[in-house]
Protein backbone atom coordinates (compact mmCIF):
# COMPACT_ATOMS: atom_id res chain seq x y z
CA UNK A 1 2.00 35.60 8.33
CA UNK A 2 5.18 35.76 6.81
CA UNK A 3 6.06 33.85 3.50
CA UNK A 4 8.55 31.21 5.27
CA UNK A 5 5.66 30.85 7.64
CA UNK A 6 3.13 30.16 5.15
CA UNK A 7 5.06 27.86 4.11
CA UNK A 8 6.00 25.34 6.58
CA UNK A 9 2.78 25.66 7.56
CA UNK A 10 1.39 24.42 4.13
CA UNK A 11 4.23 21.59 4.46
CA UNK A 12 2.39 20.65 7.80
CA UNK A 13 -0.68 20.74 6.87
CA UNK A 14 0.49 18.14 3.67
CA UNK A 15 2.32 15.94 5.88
CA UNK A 16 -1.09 15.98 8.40
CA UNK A 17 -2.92 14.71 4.84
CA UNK A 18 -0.70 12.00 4.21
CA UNK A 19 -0.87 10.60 7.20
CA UNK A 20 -4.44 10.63 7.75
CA UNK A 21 -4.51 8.75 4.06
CA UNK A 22 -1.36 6.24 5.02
CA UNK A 23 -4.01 5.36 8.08
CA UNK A 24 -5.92 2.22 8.22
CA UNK A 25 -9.36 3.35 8.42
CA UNK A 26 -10.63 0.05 10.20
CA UNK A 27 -8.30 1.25 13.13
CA UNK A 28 -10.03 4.54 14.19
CA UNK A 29 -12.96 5.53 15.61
CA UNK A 30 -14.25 6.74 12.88
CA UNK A 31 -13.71 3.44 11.24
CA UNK A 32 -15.10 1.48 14.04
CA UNK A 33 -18.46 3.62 14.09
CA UNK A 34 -18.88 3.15 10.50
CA UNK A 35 -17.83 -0.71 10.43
CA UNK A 36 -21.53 -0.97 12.08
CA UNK A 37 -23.39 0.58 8.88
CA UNK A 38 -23.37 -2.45 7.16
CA UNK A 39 -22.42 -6.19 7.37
CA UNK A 40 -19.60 -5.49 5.07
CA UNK A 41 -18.62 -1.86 5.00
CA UNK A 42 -15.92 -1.03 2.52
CA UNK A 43 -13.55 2.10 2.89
CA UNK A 44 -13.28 3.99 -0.68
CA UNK A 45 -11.37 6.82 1.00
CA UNK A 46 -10.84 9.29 3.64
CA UNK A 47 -11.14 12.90 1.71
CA UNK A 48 -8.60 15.41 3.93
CA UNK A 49 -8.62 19.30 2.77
CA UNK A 50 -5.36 20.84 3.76
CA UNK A 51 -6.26 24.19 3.51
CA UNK A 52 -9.07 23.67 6.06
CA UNK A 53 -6.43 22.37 8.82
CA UNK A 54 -6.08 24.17 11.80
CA UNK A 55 -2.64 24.23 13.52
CA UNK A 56 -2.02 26.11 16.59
CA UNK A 57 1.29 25.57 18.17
CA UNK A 58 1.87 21.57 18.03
CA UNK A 59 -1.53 20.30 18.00
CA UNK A 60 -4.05 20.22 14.96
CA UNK A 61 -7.55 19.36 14.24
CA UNK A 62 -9.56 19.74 10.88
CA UNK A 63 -12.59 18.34 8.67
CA UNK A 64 -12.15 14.86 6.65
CA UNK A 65 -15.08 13.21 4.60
CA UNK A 66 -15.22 9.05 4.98
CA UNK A 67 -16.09 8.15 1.11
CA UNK A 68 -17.59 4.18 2.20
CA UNK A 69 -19.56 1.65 0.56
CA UNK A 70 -22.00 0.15 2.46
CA UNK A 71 -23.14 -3.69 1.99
CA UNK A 72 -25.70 -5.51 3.17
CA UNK A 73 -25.42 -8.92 2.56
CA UNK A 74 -28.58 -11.14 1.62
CA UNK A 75 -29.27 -14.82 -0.29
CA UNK A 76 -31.22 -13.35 -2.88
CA UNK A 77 -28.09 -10.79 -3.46
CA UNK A 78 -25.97 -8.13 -1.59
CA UNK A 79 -27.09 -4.45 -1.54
CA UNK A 80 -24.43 -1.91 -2.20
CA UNK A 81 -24.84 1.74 -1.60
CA UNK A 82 -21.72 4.64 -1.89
CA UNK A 83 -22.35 7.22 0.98
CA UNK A 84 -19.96 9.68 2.18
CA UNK A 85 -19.98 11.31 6.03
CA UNK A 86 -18.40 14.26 7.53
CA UNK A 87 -15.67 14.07 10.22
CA UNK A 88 -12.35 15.50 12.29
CA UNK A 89 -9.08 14.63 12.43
CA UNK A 90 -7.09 15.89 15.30
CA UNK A 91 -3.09 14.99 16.78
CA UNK A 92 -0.21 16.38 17.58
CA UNK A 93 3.22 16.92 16.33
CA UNK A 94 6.12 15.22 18.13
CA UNK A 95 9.13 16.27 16.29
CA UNK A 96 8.57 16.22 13.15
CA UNK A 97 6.34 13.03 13.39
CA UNK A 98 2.72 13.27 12.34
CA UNK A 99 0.89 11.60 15.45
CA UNK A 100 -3.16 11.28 14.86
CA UNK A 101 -5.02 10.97 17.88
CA UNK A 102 -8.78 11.08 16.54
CA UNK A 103 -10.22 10.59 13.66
CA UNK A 104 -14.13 10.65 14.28
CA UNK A 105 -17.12 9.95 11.67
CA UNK A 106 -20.41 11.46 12.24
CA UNK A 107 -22.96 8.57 11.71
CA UNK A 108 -26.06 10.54 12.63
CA UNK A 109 -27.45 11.25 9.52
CA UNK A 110 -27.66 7.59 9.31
CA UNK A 111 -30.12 7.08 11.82
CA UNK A 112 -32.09 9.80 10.50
């Protein structure tokens, strides 16, 4: 890969991290499967590493880690636990724009 390349790629790959951060959380998948943890689960962050982001041509796909805190809520006092899960992001480019299609949260070591 050449050194313009390299570049704009690493400029994609930033632009692909802000906009899974500018995201509302509660309005993806990944959100919704999450939301279901808990009777009140809170969204600390969505942890995106740009180096790990595959692009190939104008579509894109890489690993994210949801950073939540789950709460249970109770009379005798809520519960609050911090967990973190693993998950994808994948989109497209159109143009310039950022456009994210998926962005998925594996739940199953929940259940486990």
């Amino acid at each position: 890969m050449t050194k313009m390349s390299t570049s704009k790629t690493d400029h994609m790959r930033r632009a692909i991290a802000i906009a899974v951060r500018g995201l509302d959380p509660r309005e993806t998948e990944g959100g919704n499967d999450l939301s279901v943890l808990s009777n009140d689960t809170q969204f600390e962050s969505v942890e995106v590493f740009d180096d790990e982001i595959s692009i190939s041509g104008r579509s894109f796909s890489g690993p994210i880690v949801w950073h939540v805190e789950l709460v249970y809520r109770d009379a005798d006092g809520d519960i609050r636990q911090s967990d973190s899960f693993p998950g994808t992001v994948t989109g497209r480019f159109d143009g310039e724009q950022v456009v994210i299609e998926h962005m998925t949260a594996d739940t199953r070591s929940f259940y486990q």
